[in-house]
N, C-alpha and C. Protein backbone atom coordinates (compact mmCIF):
# COMPACT_ATOMS: atom_id res chain seq x y z
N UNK A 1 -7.78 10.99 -10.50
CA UNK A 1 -8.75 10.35 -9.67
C UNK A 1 -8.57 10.86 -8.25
N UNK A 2 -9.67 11.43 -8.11
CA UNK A 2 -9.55 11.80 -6.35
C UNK A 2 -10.93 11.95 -5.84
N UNK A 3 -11.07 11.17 -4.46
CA UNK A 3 -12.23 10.69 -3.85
C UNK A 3 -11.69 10.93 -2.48
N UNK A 4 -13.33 11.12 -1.50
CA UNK A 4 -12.84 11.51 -0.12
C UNK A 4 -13.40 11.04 0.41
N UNK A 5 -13.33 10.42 1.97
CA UNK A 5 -13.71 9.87 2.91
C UNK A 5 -13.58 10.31 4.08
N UNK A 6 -14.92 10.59 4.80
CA UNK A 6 -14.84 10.97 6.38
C UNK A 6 -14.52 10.22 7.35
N UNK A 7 -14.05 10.62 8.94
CA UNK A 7 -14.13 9.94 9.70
C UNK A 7 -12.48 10.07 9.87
N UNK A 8 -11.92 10.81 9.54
CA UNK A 8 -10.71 11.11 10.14
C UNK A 8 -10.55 12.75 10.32
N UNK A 9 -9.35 12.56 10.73
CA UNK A 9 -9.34 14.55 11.52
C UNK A 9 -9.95 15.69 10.55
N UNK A 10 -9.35 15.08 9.59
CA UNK A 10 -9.58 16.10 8.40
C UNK A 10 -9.60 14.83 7.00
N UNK A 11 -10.65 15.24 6.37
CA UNK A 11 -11.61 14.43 5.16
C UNK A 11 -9.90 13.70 4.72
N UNK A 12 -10.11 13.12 4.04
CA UNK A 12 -9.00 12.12 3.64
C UNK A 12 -9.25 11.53 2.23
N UNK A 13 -8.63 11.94 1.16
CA UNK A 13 -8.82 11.59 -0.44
C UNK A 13 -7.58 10.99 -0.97
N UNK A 14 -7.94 10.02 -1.96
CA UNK A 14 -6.84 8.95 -2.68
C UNK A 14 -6.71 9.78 -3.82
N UNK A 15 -5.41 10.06 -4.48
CA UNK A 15 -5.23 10.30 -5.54
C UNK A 15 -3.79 9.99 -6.25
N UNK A 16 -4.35 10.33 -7.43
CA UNK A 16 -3.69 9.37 -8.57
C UNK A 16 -2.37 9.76 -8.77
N UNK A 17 -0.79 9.89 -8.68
CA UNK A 17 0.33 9.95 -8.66
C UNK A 17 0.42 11.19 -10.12
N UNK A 18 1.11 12.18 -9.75
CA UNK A 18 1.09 13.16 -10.60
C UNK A 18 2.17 13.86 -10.60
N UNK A 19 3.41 14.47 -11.42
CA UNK A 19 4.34 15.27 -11.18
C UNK A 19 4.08 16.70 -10.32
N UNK A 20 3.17 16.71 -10.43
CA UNK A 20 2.34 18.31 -9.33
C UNK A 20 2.33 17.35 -8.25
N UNK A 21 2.48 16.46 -7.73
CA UNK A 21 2.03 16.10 -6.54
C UNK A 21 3.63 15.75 -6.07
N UNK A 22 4.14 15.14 -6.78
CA UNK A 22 5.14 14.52 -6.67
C UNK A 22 6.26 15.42 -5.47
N UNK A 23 6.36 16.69 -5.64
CA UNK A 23 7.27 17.18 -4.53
C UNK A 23 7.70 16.94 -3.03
N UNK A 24 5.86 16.73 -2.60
CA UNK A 24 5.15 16.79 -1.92
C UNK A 24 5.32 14.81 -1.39
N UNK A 25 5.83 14.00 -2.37
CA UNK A 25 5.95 12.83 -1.91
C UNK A 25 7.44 12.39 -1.39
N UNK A 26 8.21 13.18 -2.49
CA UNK A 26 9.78 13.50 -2.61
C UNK A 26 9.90 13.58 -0.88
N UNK A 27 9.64 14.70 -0.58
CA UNK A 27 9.89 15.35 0.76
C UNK A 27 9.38 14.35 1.73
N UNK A 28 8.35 13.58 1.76
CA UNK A 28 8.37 12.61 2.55
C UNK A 28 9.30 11.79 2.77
N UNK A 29 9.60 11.23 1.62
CA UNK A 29 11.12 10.22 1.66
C UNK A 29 11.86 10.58 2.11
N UNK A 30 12.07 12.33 1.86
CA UNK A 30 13.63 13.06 2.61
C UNK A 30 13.58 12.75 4.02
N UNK A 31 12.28 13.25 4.64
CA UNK A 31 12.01 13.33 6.21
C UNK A 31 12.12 12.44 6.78
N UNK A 32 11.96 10.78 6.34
CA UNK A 32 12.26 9.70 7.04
C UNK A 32 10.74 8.70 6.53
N UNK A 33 9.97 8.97 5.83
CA UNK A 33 8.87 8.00 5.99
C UNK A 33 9.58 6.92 4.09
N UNK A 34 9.15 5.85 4.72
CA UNK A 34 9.00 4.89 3.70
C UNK A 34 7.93 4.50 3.61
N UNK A 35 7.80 3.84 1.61
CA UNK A 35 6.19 3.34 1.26
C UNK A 35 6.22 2.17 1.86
N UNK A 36 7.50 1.03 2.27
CA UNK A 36 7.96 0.05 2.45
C UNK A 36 8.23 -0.16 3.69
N UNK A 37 7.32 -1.20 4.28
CA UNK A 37 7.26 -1.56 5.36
C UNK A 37 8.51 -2.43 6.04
N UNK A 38 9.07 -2.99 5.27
CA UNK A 38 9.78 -4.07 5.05
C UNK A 38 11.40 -3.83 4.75
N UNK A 39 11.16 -3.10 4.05
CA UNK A 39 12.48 -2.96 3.08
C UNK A 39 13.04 -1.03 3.61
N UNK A 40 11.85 -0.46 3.84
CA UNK A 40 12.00 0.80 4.70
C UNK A 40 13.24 1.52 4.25
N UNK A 41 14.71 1.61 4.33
CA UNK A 41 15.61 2.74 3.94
C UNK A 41 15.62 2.47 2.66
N UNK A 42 15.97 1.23 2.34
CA UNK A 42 16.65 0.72 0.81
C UNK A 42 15.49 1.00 0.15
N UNK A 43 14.10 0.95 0.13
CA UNK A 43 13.38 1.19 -0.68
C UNK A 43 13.53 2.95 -0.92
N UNK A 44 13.50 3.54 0.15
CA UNK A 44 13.48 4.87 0.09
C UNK A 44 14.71 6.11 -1.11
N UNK A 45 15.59 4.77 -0.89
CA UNK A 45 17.16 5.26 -1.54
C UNK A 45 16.98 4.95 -2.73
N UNK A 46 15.77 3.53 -3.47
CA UNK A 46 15.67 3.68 -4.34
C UNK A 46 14.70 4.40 -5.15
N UNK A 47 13.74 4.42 -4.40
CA UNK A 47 12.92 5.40 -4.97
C UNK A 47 13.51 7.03 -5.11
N UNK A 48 14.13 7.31 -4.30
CA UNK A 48 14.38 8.70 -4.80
C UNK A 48 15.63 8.63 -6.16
N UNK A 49 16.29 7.71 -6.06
CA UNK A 49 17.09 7.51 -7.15
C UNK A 49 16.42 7.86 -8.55
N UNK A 50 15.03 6.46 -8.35
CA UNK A 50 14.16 6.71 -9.68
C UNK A 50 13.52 8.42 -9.52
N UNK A 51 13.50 8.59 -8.89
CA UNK A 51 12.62 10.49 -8.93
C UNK A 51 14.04 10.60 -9.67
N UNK A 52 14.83 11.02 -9.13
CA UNK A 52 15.77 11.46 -9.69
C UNK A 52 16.16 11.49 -11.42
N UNK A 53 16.22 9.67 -11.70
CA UNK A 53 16.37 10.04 -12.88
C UNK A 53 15.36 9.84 -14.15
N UNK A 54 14.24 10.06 -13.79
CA UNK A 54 12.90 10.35 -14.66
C UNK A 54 11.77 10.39 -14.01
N UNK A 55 11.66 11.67 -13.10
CA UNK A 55 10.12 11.81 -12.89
C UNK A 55 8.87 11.26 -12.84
N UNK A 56 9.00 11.36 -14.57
CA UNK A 56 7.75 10.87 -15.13
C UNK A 56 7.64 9.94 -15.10
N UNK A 57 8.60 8.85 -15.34
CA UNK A 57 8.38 7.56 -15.44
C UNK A 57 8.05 6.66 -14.11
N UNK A 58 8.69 7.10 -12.98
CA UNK A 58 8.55 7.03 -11.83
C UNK A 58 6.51 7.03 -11.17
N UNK A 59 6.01 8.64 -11.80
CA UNK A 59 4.54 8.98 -11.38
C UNK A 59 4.06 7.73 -12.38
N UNK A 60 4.59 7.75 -13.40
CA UNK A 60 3.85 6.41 -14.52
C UNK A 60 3.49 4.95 -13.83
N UNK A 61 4.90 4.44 -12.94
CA UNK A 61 4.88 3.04 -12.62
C UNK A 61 3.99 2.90 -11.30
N UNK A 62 3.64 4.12 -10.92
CA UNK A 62 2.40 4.26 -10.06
C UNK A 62 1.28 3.29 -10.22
N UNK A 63 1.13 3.41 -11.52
CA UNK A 63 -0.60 3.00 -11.89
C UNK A 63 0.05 1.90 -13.11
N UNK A 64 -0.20 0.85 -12.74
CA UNK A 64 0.25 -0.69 -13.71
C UNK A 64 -0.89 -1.61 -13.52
N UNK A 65 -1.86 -1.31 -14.39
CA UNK A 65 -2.96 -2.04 -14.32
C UNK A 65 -2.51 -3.34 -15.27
N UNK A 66 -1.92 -2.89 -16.07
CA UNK A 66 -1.43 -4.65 -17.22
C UNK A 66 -0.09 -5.09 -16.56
N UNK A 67 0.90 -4.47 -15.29
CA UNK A 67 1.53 -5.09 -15.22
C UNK A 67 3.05 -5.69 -16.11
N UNK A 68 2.86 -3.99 -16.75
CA UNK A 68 3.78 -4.17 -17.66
C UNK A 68 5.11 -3.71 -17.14
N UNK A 69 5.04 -2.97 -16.01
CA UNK A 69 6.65 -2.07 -15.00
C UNK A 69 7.79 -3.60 -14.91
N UNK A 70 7.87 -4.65 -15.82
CA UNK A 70 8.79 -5.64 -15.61
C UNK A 70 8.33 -6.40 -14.09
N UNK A 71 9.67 -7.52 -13.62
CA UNK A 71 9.34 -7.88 -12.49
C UNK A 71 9.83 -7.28 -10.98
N UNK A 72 9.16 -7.24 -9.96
CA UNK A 72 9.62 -6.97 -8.91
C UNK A 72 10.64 -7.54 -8.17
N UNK A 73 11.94 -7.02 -7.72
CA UNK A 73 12.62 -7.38 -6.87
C UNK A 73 12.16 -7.23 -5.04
N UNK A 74 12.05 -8.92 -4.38
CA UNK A 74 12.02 -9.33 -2.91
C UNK A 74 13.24 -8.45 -2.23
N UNK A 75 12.62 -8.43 -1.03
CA UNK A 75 14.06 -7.78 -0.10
C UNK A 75 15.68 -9.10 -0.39
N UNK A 76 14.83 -10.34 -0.59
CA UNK A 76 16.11 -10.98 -0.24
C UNK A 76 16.72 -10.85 -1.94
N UNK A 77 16.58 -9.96 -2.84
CA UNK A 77 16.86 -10.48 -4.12
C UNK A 77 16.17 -11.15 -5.42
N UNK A 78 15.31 -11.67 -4.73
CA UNK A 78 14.43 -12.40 -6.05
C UNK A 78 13.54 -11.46 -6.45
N UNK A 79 13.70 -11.79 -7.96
CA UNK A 79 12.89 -11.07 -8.88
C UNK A 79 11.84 -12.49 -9.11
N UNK A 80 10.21 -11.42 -9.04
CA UNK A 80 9.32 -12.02 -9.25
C UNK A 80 8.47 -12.11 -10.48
N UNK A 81 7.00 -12.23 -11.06
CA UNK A 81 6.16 -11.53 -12.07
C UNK A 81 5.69 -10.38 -11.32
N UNK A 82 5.61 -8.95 -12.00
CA UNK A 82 4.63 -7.91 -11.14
C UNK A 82 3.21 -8.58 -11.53
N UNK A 83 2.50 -7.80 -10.40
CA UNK A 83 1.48 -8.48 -10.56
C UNK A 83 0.46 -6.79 -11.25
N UNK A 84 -0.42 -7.20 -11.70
CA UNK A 84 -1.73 -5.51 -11.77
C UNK A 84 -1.82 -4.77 -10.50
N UNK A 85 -1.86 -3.73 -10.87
CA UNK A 85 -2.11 -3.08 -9.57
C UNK A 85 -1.62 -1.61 -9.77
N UNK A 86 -1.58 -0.51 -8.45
CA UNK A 86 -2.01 0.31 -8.33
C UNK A 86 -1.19 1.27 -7.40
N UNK A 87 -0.67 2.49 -7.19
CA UNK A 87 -0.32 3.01 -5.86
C UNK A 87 -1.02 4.33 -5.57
N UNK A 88 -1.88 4.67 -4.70
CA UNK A 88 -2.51 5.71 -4.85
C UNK A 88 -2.08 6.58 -3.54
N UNK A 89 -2.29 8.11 -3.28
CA UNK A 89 -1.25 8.82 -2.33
C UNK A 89 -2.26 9.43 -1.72
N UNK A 90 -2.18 9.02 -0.05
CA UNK A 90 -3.35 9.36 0.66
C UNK A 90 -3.07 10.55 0.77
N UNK A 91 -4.00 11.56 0.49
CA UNK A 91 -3.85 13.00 1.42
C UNK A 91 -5.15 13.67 2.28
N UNK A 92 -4.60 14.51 2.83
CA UNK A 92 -5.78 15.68 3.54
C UNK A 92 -5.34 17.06 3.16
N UNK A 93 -4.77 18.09 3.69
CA UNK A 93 -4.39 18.57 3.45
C UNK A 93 -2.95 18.71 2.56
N UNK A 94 -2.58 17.86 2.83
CA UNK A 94 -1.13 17.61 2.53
C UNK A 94 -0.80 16.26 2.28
N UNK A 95 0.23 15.61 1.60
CA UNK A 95 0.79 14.18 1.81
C UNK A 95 0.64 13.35 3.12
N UNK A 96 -0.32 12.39 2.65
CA UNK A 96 -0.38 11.59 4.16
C UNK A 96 0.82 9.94 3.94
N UNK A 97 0.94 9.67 2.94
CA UNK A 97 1.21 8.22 2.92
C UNK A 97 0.59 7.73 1.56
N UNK A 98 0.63 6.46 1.16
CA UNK A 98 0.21 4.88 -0.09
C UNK A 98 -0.30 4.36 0.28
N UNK A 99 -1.26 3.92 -0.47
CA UNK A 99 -1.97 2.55 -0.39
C UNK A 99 -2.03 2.19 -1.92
N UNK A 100 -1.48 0.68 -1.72
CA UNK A 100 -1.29 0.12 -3.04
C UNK A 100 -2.57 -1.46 -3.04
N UNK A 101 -2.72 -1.40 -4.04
CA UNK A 101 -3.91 -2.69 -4.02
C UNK A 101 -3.40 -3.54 -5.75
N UNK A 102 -2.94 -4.53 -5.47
CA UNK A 102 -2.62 -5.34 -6.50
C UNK A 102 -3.51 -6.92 -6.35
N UNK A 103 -3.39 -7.85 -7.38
CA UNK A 103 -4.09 -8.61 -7.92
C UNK A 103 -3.79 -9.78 -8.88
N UNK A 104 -4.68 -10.62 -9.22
CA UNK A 104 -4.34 -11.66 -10.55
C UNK A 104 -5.35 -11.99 -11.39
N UNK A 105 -5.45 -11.28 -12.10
CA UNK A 105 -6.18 -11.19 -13.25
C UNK A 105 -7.28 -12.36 -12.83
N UNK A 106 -8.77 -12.10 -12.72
CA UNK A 106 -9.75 -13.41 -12.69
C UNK A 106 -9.73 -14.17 -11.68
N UNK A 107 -8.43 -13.97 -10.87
CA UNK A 107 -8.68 -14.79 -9.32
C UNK A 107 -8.61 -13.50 -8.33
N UNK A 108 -9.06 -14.25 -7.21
CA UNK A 108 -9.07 -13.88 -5.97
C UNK A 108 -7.53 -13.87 -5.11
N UNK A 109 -6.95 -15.19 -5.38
CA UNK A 109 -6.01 -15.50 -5.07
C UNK A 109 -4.44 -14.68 -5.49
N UNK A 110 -3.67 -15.01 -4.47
CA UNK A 110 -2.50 -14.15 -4.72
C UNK A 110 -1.31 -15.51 -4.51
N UNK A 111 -0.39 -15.15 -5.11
CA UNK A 111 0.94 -16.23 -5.29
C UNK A 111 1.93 -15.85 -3.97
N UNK A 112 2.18 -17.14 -3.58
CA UNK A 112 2.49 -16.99 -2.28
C UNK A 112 4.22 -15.97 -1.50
N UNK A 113 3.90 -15.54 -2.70
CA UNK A 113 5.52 -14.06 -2.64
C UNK A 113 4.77 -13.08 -1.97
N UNK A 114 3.26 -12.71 -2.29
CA UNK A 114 2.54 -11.67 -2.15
C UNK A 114 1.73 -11.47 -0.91
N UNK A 115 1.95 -10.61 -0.03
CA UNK A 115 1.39 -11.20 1.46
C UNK A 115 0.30 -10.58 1.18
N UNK A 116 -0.78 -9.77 0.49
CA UNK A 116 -1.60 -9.38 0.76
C UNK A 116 -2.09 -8.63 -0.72
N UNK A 117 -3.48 -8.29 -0.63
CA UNK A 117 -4.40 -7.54 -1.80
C UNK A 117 -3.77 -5.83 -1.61
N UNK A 118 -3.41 -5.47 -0.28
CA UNK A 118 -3.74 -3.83 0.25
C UNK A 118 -2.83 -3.69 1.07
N UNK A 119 -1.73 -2.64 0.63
CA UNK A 119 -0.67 -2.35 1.38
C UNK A 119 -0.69 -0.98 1.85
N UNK A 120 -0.36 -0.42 3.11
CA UNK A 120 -0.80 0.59 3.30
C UNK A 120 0.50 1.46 4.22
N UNK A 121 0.97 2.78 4.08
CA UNK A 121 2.13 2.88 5.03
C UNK A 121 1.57 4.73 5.17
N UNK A 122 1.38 5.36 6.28
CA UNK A 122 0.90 6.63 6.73
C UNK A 122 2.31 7.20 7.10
N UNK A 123 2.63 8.60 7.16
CA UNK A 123 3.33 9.29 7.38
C UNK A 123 3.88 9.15 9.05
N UNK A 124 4.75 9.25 9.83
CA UNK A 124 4.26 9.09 10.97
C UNK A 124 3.75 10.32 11.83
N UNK A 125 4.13 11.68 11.30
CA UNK A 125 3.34 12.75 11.61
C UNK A 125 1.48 12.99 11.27
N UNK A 126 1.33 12.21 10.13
CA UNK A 126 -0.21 12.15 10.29
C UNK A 126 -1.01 10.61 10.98
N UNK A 127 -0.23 9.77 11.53
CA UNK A 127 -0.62 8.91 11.92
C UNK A 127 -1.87 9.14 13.35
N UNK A 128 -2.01 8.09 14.01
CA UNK A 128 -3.59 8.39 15.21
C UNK A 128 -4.52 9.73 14.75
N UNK A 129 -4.52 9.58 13.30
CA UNK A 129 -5.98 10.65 13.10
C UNK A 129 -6.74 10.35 12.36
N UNK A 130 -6.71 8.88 12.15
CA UNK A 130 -8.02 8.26 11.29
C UNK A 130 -7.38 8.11 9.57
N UNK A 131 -6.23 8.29 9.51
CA UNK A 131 -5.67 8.73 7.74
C UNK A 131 -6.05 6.85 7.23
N UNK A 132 -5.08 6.03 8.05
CA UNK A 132 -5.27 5.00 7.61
C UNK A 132 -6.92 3.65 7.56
N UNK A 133 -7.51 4.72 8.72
CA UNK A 133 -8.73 3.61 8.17
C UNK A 133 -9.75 4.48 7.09
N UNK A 134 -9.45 5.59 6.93
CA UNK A 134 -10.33 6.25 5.97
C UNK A 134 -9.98 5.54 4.69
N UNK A 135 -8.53 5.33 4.70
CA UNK A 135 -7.79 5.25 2.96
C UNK A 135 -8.01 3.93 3.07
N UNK A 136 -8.18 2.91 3.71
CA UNK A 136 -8.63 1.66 3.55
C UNK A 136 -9.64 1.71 2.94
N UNK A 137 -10.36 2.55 3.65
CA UNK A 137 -12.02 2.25 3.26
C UNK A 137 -12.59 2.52 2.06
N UNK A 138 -11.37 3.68 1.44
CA UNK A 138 -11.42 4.16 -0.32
C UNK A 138 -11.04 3.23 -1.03
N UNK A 139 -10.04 2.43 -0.28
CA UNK A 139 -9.46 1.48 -1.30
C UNK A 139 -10.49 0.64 -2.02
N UNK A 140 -11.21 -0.11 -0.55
CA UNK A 140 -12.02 -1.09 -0.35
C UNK A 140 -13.10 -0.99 -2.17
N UNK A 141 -13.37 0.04 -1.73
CA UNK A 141 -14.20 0.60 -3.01
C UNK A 141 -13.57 0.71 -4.34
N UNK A 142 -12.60 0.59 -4.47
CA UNK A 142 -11.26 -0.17 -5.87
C UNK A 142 -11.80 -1.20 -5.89
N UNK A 143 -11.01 -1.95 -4.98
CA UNK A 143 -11.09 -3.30 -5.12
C UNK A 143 -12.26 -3.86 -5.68
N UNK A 144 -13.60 -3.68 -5.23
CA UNK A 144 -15.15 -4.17 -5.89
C UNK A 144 -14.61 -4.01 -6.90
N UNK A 145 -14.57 -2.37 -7.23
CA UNK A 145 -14.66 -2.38 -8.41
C UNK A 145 -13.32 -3.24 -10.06
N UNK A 146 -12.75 -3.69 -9.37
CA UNK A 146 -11.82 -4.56 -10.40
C UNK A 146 -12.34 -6.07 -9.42
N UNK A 147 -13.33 -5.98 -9.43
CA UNK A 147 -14.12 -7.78 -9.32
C UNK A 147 -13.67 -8.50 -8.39
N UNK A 148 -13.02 -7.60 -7.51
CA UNK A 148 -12.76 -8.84 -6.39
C UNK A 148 -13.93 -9.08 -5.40
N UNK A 149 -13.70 -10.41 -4.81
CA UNK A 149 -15.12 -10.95 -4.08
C UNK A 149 -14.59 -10.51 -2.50
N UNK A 150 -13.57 -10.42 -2.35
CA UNK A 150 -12.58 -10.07 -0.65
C UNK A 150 -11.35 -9.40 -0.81
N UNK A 151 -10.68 -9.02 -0.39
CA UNK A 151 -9.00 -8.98 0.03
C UNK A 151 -8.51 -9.29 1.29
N UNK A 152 -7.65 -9.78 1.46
CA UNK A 152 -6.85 -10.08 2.09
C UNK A 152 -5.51 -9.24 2.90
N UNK A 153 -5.10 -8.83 4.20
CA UNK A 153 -4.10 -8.02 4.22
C UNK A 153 -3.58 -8.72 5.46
N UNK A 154 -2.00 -8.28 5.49
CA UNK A 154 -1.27 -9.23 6.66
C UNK A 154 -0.96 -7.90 7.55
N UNK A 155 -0.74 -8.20 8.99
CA UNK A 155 -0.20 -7.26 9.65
C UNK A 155 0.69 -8.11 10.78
N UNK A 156 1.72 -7.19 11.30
CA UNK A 156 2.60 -8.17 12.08
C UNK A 156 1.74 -8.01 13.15
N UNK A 157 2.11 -8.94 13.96
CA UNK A 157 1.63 -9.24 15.64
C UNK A 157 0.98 -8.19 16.37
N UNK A 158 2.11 -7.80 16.07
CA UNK A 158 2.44 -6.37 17.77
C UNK A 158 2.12 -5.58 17.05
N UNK A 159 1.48 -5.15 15.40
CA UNK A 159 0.92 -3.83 14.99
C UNK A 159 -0.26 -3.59 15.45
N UNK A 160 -0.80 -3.30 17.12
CA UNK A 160 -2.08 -3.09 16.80
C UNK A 160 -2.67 -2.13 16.04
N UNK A 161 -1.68 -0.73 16.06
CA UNK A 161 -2.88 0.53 14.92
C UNK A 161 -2.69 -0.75 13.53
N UNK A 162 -2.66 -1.12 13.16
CA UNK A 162 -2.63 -1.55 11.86
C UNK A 162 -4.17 -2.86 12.19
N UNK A 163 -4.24 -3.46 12.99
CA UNK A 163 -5.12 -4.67 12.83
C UNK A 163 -6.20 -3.92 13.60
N UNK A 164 -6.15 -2.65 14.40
CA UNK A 164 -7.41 -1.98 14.59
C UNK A 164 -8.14 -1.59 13.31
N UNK A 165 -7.05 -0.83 12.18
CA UNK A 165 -7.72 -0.34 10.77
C UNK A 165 -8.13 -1.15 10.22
N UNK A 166 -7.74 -2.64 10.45
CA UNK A 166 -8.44 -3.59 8.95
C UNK A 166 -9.61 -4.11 9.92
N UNK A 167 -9.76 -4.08 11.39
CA UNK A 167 -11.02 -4.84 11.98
C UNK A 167 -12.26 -3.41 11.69
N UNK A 168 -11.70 -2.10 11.75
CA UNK A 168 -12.52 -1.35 11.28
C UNK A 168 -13.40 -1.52 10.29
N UNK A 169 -12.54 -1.95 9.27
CA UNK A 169 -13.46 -1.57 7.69
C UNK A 169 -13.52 -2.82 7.35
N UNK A 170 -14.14 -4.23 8.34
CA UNK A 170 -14.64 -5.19 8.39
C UNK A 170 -13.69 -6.49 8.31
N UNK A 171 -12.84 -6.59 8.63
CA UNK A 171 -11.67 -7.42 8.85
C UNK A 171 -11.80 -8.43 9.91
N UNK A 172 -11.98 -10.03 8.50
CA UNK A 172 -12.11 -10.81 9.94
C UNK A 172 -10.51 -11.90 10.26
N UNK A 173 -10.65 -11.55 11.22
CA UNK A 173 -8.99 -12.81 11.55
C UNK A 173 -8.99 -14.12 10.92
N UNK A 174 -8.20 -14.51 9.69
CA UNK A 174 -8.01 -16.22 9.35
C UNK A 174 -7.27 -16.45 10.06
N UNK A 175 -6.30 -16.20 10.79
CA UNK A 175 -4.83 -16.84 11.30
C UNK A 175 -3.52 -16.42 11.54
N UNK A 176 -2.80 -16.91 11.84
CA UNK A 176 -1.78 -16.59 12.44
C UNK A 176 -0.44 -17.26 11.28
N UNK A 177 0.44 -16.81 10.85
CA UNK A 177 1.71 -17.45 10.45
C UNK A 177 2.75 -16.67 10.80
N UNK A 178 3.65 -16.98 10.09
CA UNK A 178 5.27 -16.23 10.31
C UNK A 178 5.61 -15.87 8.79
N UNK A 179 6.42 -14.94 8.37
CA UNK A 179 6.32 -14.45 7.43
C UNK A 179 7.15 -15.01 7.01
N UNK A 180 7.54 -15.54 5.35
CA UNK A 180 8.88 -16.14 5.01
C UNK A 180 9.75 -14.75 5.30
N UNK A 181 10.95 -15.65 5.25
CA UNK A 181 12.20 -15.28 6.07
C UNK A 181 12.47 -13.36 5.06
N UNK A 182 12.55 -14.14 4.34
CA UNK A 182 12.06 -12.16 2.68
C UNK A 182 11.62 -11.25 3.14
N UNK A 183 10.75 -11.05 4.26
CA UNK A 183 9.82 -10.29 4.44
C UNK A 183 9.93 -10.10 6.06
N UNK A 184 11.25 -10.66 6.52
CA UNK A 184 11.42 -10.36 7.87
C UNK A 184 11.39 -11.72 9.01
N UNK A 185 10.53 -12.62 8.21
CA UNK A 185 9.91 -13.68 9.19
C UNK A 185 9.11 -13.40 10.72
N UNK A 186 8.43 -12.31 10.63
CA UNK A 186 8.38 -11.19 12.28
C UNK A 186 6.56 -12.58 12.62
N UNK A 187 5.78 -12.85 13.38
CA UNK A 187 5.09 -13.14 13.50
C UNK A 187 3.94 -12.32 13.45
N UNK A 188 2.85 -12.78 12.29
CA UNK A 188 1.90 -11.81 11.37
C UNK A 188 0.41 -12.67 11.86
N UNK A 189 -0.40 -11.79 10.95
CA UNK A 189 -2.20 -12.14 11.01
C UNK A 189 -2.36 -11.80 9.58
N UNK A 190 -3.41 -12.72 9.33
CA UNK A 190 -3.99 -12.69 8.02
C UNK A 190 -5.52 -11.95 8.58
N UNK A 191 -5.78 -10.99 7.54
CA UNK A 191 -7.13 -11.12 7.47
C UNK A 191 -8.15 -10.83 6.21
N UNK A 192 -9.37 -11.44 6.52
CA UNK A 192 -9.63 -10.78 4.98
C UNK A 192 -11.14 -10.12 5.24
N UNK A 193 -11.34 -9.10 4.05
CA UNK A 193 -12.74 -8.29 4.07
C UNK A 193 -13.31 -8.69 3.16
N UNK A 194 -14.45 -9.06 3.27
CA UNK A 194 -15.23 -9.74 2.31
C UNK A 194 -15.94 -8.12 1.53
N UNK A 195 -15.87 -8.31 -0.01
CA UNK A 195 -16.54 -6.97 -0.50
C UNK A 195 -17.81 -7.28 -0.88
């Protein structure tokens, strides 16, 4: 699956996690970028672990539409249910970054472990060139299409490139909370895009 969207430096396409691609994601991790906003090294150490010891299985747990990859482990330890969902690898020319979009079967709603529908993390060498509101805006077009009526995405406070991209591709402010303590506790915004 690969689709493109204008309006950044250079066209910007989502695609589907592939051992041909995979090098190309590897090397990101080496250089310093994490998919994980949150969890940032430790995620990175584990993910290359899993490259390491099966590839394939690794490009596989990419794409879990039934939610079968077992449950997810929280930064603080807790293992949760995975939920459906998705990780797709922004590029332009080259590896830009993820955007992952997960879900609950028939609702809208997400269980309150889950801060958001659309997670998104850019390289920081391709960052201020439009990568992340283009790949939103591909996402956006997922999402309809597996029946959702909105999504929802959190950003901390002080991220403005991050709450500029979701007011872009129609993002309206619900509110303000603090994140449970799992996830940093940093002071966040909810917002959601109606599809």
């Amino acid at each position: 699956m690969s689709e493109t969207a204008a309006g950044a430096s250079r066209p910007v396409n989502l695609r589907t996690p592939t051992r041909e691609l995979l090098p190309r994601y590897v090397a990101a991790l080496e250089r310093g970028w994490s998919p994980d906003n949150v969890r940032r090294q430790k995620a990175v150490d584990e993910e290359l672990a899993q490259v390491a010891a099966d590839p394939q299985a690794f490009v596989d747990l990419m794409v879990d539409r039934a939610a079968k990859g077992g449950p997810v482990t929280l930064p603080d330890g807790t293992q949760v249910p995975r939920l459906p969902g998705y990780r797709l690898w922004i590029w332009d020319d080259d590896f830009c970054g993820s955007i992952g979009l997960r879900w609950q079967a028939g609702s809208n709603e997400l269980p309150p472990y889950v801060l958001g529908h659309i997670g998104y993390a850019v390289v920081p060498w391709k960052r201020d060139r439009g990568v992340a509101k283009a790949a939103l805006a591909l996402m956006l077009g997922h999402a309809r299409r597996e029946g959702l009526a909105y999504v929802e995405l959190t950003t901390d406070e002080d991220n403005a490139p991050s709450r500029k991209v979701i007011v872009a591709n129609g993002g309206t402010l619900m509110g303000a909370f603090r994140k449970p303590a799992m996830y940093g506790g940093a002071e966040s915004l909810r917002y959601r895009i109606m599809l």
